[in-house]
Protein backbone atom coordinates (compact mmCIF):
# COMPACT_ATOMS: atom_id res chain seq x y z
CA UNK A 1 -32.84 -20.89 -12.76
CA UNK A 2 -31.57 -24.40 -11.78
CA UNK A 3 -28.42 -25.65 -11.02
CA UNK A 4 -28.08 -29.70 -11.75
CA UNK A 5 -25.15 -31.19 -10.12
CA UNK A 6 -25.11 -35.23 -10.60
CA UNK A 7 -22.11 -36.92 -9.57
CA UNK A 8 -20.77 -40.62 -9.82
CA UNK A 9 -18.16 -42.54 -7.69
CA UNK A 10 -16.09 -44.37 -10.38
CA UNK A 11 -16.78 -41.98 -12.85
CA UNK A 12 -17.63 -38.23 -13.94
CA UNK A 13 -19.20 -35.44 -12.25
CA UNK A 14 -21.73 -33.05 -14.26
CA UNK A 15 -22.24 -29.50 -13.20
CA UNK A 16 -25.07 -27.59 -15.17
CA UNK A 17 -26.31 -23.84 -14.18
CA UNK A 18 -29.26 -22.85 -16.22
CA UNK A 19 -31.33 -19.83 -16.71
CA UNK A 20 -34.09 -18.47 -18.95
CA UNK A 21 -37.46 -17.02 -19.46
CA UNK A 22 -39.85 -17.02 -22.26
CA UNK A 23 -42.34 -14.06 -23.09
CA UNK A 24 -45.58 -14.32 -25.66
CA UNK A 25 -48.65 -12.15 -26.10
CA UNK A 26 -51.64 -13.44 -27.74
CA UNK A 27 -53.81 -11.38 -30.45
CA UNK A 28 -57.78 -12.54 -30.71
CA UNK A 29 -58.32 -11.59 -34.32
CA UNK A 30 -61.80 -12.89 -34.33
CA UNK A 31 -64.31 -15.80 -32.80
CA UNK A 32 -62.21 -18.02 -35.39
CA UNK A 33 -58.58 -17.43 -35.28
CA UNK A 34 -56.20 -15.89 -33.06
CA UNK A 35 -52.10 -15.46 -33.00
CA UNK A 36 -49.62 -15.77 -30.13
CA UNK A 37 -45.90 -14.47 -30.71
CA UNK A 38 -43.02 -13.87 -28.52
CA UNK A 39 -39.41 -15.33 -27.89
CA UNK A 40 -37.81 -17.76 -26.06
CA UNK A 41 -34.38 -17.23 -23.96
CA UNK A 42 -32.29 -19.40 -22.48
CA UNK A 43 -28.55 -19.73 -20.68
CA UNK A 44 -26.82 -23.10 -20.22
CA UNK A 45 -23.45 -23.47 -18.41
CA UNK A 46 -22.25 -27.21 -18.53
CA UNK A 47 -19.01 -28.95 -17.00
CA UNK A 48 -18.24 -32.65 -16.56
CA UNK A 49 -15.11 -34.06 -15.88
CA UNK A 50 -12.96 -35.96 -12.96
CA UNK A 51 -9.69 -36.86 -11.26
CA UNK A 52 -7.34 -38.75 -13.82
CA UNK A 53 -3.97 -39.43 -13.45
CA UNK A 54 -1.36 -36.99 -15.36
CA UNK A 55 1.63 -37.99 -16.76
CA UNK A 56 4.77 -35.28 -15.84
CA UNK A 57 7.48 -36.77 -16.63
CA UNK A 58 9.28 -39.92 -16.88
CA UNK A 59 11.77 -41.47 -13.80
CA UNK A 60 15.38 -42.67 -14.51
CA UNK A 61 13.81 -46.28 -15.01
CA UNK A 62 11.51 -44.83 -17.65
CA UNK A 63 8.52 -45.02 -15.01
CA UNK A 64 6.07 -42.61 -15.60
CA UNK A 65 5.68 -39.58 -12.46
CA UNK A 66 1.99 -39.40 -12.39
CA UNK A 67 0.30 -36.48 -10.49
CA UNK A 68 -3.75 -36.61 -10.27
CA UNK A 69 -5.61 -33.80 -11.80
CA UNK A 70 -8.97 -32.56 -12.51
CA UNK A 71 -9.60 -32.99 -16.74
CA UNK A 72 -12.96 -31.61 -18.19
CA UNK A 73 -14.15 -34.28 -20.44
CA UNK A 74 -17.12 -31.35 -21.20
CA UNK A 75 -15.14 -28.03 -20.46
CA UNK A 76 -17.23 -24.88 -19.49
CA UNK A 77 -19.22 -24.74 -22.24
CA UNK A 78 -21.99 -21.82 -22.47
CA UNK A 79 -25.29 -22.51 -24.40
CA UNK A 80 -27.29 -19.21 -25.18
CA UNK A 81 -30.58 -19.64 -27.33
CA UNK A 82 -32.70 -16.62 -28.18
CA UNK A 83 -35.77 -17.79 -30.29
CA UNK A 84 -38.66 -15.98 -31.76
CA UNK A 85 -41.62 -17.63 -32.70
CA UNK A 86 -45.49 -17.20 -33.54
CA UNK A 87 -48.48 -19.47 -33.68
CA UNK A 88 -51.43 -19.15 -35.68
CA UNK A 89 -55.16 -20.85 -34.82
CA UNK A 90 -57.91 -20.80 -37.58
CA UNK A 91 -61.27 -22.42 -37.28
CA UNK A 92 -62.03 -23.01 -40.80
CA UNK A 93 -65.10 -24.63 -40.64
CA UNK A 94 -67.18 -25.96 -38.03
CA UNK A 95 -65.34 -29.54 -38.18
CA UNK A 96 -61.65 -28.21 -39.74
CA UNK A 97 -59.12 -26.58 -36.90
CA UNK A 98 -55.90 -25.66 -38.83
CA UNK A 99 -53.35 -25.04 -36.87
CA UNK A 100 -49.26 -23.30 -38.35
CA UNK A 101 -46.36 -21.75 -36.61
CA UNK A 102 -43.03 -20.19 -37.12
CA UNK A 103 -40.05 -20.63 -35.32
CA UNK A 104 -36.58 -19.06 -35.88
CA UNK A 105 -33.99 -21.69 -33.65
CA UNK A 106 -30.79 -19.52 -32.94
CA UNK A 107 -28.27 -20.78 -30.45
CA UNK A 108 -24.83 -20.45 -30.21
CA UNK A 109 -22.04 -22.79 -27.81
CA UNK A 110 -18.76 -21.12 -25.91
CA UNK A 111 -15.98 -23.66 -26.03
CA UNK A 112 -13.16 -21.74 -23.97
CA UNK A 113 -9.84 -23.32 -24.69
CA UNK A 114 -9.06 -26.51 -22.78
CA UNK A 115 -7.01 -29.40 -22.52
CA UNK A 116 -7.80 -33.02 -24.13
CA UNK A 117 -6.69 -36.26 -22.14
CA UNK A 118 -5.30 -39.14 -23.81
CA UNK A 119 -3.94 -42.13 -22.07
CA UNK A 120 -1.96 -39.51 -19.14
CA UNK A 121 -1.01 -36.85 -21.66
CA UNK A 122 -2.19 -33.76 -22.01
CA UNK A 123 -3.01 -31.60 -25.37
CA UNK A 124 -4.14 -28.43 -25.81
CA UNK A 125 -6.43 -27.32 -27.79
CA UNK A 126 -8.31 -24.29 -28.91
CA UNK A 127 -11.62 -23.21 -28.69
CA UNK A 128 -14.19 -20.88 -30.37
CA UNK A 129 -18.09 -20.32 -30.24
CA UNK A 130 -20.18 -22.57 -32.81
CA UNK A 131 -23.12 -20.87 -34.09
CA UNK A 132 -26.27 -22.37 -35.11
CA UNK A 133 -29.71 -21.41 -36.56
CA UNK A 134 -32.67 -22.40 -38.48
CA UNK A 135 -36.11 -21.84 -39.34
CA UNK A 136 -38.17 -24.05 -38.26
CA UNK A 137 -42.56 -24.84 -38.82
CA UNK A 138 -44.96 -26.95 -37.65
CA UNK A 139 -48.11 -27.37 -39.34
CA UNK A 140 -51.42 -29.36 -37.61
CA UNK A 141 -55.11 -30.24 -38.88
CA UNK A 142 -57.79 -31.48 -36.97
CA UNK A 143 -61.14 -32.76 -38.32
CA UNK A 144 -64.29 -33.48 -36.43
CA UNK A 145 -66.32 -36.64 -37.77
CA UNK A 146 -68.90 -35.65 -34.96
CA UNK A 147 -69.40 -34.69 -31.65
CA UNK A 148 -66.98 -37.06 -30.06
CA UNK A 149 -64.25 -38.42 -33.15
CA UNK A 150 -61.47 -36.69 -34.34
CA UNK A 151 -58.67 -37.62 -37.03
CA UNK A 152 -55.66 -35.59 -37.73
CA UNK A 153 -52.44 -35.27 -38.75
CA UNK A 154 -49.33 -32.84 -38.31
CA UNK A 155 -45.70 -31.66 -38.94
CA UNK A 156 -43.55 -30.32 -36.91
CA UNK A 157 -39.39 -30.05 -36.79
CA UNK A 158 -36.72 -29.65 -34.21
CA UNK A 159 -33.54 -28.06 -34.35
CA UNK A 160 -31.16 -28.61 -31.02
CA UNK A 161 -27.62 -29.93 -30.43
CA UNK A 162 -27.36 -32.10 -27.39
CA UNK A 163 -24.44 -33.90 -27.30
CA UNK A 164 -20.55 -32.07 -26.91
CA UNK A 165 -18.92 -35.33 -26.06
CA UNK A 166 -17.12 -35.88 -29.41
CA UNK A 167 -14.94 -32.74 -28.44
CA UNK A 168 -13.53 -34.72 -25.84
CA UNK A 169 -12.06 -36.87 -28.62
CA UNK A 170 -11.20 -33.83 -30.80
CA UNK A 171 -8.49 -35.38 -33.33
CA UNK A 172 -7.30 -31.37 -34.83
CA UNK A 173 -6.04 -28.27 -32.91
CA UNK A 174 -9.39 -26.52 -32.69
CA UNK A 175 -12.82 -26.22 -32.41
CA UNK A 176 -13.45 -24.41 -35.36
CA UNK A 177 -11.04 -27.11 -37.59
CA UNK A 178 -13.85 -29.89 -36.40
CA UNK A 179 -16.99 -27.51 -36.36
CA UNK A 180 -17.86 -29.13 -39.46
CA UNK A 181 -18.20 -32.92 -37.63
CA UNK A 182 -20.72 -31.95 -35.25
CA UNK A 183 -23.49 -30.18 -36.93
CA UNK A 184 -27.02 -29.70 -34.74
CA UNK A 185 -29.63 -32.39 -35.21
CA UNK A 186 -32.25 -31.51 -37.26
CA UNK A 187 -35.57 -33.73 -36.97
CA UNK A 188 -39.02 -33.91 -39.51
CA UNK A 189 -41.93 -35.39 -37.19
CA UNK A 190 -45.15 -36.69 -38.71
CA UNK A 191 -48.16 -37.93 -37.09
CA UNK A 192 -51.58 -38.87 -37.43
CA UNK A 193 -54.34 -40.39 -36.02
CA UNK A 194 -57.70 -40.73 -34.90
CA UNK A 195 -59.53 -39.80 -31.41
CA UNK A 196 -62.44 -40.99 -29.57
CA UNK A 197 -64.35 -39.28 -26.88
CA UNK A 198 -68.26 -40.01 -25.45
CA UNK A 199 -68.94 -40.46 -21.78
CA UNK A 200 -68.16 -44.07 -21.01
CA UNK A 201 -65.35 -44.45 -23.72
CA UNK A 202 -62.21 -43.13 -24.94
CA UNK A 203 -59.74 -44.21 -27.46
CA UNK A 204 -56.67 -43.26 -29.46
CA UNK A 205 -54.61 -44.38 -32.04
CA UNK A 206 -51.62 -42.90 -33.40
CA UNK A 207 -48.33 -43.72 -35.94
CA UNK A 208 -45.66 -41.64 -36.02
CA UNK A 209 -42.60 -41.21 -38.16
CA UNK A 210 -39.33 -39.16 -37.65
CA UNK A 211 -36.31 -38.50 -40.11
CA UNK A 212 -33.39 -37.19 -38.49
CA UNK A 213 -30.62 -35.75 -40.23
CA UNK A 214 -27.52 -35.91 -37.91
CA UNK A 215 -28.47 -37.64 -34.98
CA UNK A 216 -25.88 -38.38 -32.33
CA UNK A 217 -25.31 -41.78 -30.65
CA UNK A 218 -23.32 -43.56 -28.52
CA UNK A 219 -22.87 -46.82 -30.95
CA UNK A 220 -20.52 -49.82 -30.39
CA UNK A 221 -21.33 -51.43 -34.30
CA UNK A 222 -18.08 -51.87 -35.98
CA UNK A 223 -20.52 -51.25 -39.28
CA UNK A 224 -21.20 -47.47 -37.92
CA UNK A 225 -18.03 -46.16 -38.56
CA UNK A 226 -15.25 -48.55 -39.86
CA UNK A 227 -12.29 -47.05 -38.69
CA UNK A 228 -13.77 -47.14 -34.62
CA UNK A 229 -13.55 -50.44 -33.17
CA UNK A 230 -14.40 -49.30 -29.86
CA UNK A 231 -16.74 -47.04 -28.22
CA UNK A 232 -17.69 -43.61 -30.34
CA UNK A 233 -20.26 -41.10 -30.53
CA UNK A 234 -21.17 -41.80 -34.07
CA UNK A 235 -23.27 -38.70 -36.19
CA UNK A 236 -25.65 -40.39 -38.56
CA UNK A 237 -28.90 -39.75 -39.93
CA UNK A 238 -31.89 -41.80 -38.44
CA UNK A 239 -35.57 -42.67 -39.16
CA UNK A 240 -37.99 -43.90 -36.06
CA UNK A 241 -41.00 -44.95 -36.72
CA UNK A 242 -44.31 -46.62 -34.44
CA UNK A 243 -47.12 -46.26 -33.17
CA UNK A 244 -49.21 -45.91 -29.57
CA UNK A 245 -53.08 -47.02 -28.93
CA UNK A 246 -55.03 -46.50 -25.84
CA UNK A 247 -58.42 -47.57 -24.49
CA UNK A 248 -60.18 -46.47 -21.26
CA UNK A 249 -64.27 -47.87 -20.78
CA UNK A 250 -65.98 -46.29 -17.37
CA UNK A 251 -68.57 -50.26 -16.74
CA UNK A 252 -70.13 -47.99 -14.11
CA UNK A 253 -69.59 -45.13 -11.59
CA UNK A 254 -67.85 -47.52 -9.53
CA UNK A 255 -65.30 -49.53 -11.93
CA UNK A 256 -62.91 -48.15 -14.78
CA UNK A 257 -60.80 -50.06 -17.03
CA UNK A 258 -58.32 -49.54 -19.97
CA UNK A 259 -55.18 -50.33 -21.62
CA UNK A 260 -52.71 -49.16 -24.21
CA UNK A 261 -49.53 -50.47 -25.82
CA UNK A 262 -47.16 -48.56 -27.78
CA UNK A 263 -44.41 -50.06 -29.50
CA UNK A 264 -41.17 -48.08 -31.99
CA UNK A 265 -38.60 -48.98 -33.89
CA UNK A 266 -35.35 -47.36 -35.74
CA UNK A 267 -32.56 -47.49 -38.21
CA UNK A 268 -29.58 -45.69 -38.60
CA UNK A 269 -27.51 -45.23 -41.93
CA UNK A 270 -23.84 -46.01 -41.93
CA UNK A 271 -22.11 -42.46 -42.95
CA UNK A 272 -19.64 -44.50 -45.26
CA UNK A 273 -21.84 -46.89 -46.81
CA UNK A 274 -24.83 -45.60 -46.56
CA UNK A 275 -26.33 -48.98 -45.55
CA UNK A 276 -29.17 -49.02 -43.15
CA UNK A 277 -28.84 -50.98 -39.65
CA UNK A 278 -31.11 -51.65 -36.81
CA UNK A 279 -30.65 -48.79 -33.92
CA UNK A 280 -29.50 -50.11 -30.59
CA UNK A 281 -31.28 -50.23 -27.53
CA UNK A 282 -29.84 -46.47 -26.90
CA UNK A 283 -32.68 -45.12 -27.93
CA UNK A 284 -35.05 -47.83 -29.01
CA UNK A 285 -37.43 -49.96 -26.49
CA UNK A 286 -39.39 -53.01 -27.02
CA UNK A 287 -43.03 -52.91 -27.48
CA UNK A 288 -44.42 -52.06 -24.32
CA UNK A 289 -47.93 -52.27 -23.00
CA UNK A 290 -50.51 -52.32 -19.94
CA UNK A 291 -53.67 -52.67 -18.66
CA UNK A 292 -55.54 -51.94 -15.94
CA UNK A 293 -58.64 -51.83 -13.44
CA UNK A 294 -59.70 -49.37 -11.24
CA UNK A 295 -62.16 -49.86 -8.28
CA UNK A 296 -63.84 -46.94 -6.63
CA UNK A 297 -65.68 -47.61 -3.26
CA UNK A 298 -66.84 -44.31 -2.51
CA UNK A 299 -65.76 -40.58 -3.23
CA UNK A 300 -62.54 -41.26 -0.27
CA UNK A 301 -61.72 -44.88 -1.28
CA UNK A 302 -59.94 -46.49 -4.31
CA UNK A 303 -58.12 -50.02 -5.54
CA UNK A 304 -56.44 -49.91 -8.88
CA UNK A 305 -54.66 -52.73 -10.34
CA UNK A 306 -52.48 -52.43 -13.20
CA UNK A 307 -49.99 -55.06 -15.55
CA UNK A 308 -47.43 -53.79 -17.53
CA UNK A 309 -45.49 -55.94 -20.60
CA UNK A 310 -42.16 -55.49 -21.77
CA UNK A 311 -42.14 -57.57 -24.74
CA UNK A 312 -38.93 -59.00 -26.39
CA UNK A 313 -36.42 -57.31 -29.33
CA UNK A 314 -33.84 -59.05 -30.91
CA UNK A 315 -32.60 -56.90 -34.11
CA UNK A 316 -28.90 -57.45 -34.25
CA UNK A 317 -26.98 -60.73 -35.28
CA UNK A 318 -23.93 -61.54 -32.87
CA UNK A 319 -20.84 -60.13 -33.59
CA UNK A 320 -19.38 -63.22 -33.46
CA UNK A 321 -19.28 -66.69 -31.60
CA UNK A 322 -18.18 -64.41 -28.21
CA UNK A 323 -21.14 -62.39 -28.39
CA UNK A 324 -22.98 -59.23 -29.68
CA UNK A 325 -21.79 -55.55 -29.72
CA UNK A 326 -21.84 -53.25 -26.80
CA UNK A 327 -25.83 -52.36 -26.73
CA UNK A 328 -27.24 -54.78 -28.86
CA UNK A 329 -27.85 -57.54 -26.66
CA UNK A 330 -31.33 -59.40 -27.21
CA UNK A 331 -34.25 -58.27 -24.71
CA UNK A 332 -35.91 -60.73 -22.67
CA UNK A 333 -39.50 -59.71 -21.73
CA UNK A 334 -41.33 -59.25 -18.48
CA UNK A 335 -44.86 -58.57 -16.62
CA UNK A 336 -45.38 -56.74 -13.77
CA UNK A 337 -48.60 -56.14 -11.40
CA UNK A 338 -49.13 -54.12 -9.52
CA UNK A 339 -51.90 -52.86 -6.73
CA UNK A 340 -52.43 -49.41 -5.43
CA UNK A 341 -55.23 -47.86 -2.82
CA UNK A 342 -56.07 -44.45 -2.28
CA UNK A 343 -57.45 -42.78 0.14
CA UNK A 344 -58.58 -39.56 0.42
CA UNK A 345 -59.24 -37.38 3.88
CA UNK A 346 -60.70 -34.88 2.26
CA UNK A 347 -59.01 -31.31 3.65
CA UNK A 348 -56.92 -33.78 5.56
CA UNK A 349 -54.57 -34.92 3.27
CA UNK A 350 -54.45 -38.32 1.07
CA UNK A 351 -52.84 -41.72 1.81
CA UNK A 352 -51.34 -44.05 -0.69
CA UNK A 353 -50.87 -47.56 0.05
CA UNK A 354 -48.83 -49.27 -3.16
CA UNK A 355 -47.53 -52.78 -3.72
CA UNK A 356 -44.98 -52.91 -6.66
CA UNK A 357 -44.25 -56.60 -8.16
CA UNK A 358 -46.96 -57.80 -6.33
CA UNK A 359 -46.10 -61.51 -7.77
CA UNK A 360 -42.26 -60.80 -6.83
CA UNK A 361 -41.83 -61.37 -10.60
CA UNK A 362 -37.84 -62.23 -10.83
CA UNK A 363 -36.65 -59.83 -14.50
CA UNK A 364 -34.28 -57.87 -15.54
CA UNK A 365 -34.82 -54.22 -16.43
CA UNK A 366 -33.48 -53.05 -19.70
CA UNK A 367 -31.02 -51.42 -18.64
CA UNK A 368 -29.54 -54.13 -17.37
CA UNK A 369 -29.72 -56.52 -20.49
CA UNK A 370 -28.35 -54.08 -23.11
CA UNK A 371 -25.10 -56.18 -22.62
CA UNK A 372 -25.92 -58.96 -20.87
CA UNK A 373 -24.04 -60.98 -24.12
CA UNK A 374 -21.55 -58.10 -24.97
CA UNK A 375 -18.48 -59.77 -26.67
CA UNK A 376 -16.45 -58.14 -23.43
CA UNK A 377 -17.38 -60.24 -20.62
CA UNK A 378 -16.27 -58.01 -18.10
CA UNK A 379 -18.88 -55.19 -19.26
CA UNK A 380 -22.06 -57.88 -18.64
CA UNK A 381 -22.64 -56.35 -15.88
CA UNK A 382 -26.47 -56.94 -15.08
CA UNK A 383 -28.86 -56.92 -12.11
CA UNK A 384 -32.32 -57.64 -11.02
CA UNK A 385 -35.17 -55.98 -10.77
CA UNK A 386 -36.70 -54.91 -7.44
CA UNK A 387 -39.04 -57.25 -5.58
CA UNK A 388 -42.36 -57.07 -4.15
CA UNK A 389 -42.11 -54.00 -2.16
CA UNK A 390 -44.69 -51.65 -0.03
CA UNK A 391 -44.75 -47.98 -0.94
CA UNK A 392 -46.72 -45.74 1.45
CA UNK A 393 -47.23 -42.08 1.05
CA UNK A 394 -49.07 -38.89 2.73
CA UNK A 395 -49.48 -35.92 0.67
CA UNK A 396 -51.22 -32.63 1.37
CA UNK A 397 -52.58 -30.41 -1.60
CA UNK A 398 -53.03 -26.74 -0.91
């Protein structure tokens, strides 16, 4: 069980309690195949909400008498999930692993009754429990070119609902009146790709594609749902798609190198005219890579140096001569080095001496450029990076 409480000063507090537990057996039919089955349980209990300023009534001057209050933004809501599922393992041949499994997604969301805040004015509204469930597979093949490369390819879905906030804009009386506007997100993953593996040198390459039917965002486009001007949780489908490549080459038993870049992409279609538009940087990244080099003196001493790239994106024309919409900013690239030594005391514990931006690189993070060019100047709110800075640490295994 864990209780996550993360609080901010200007804005919300969230307040989750969750549980769960999650039971298999496995079944050896043979030296080929064998079956695991069980179930999954879980209990989620999520608030968020904060101090705003109620409206009770109105002064002989027609001055609003304001009183402040705690409003739930998220109110009390209660997540159970009880899942069965089984997974099957076949050797077929010598080269061909197959690899299939079942999975019934059942979940169901308490919305007590609660109160929606608009502008100092209160409004109730009812609630009711929203149930969901699918069946879900995955499917997986892997085949063995020879003792150390592998391709394959799988399938796999997802079935989950995690994101309540459009109840907090609930335009109708109750929950079940709107149950039909926020359906779960349903995803199709695909991958496939080849492995390498001898003892000096391993590799990977991989592409990957996702639909998503239903996906929830936080979008600012004015083309995502016409009628929103401002912020909204928009539900749309999306498709992601990329790809990730790594490469690690042992020179000798002293010296190690590698590197590996990964880079996605994304589109969302606009629910009312079905036209396709570049996802923000919500939930896609630029291309990112590194590299490194690691240095081993003896079986106690280490030095590893590493770079890491954020490259540039720049998907989405300005809104107008002001600026872009809220998240869709350009991204300015950066490097980064960075040098760490370790040191090991054997039973003693191990020592960790790390310098991060060990140029003092000056960037921005991501995070911070989203909307560094937002039409709204008073939302570019950006900062820097951290500087060079020493990190040391002691830790003990045992």
């Amino acid at each position: 069980m864990s209780k996550v409480n993360v609080g901010y000063e200007s804005g919300s507090e969230i307040v989750s309690d969750r549980s769960g537990f999650k039971a298999a057996m496995q079944w050896t039919i043979d030296n080929r195949s064998r079956l695991v089955y069980g179930f999954e349980y879980g209990k989620d209990n999520t608030e968020q909400g904060r101090d705003r300023d109620v409206i009770l009534s109105l002064d002989a001057n027609g001055v609003p008498i304001t009183e402040s209050q705690y409003i739930c933004s998220v109110c009390d809501l209660t997540e159970t999930k009880l899942s069965p599922f089984a997974q099957y393992w076949n050797q077929i041949t010598d080269d061909l692993t197959l690899q299939i499994g079942l999975r019934h997604e059942n979940f169901e969301i308490e919305v007590p009754d609660y109160q929606r805040y608009s502008r100092g004015i209160l409004s109730e509204k009812q609630g009711d429990t929203l149930k969901y469930h699918k069946p879900l597979v995955n499917l997986g093949l892997v085949y063995s070119l020879n003792d150390s490369t592998d391709v394959f390819a799988s399938f796999s879905q997802g079935y989950s609902h995690a994101d309540m906030r459009m109840l907090r804009d609930m335009p109708v009386d109750s929950v079940a009146e709107f149950s039909a506007d926020i359906p779960a997100t349903q995803t199709n993953y695909y991958e496939t790709g080849l492995r390498f593996n001898n003892q000096d040198l391993q590799g990977s390459l991989s592409f990957f594609y996702s639909d998503i039917t239903d996906g929830y965002a936080y979008d600012y486009n004015v083309d995502a749902q016409i009628s929103k001007r401002v912020a909204a949780v928009v539900v749309a489908d999306e498709k992601v798609w990329g790809f990730e490549a790594t490469l690690d080459y042992r020179i000798n038993e002293a010296i190690k190198i590698g590197t590996s870049v990964s880079q996605s992409e994304g589109k969302r279609t606009n629910s009312e005219t079905g036209v396709d538009y570049w996802m923000n940087g919500t939930k896609i990244t630029p291309i990112k890579a590194s590299a490194y080099a690691d240095y081993r003196f003896n079986d106690m001493a280490s030095v590893r140096m590493q770079v890491n790239y954020v490259g540039d994106r720049d998907k989405n024309a300005p809104e107008s001569e002001a600026g872009y919409s809220y998240y869709e900013s350009p991204y300015d690239g950066y490097t980064l080095v960075d040098l760490i030594s370790t040191f090991d005391t054997g039973g003693y514990g191990r020592i960790t001496l790390g310098i991060d931006n060990l140029l003092n690189a000056d960037y921005q993070p991501l995070v911070s450029q989203m909307n560094k060019e937002v039409v709204w100047e008073k939302y570019r709110n950006q900062f820097s990076g951290y500087g060079r800075r020493l990190a040391l640490e002691y830790s003990v295994d045992y």
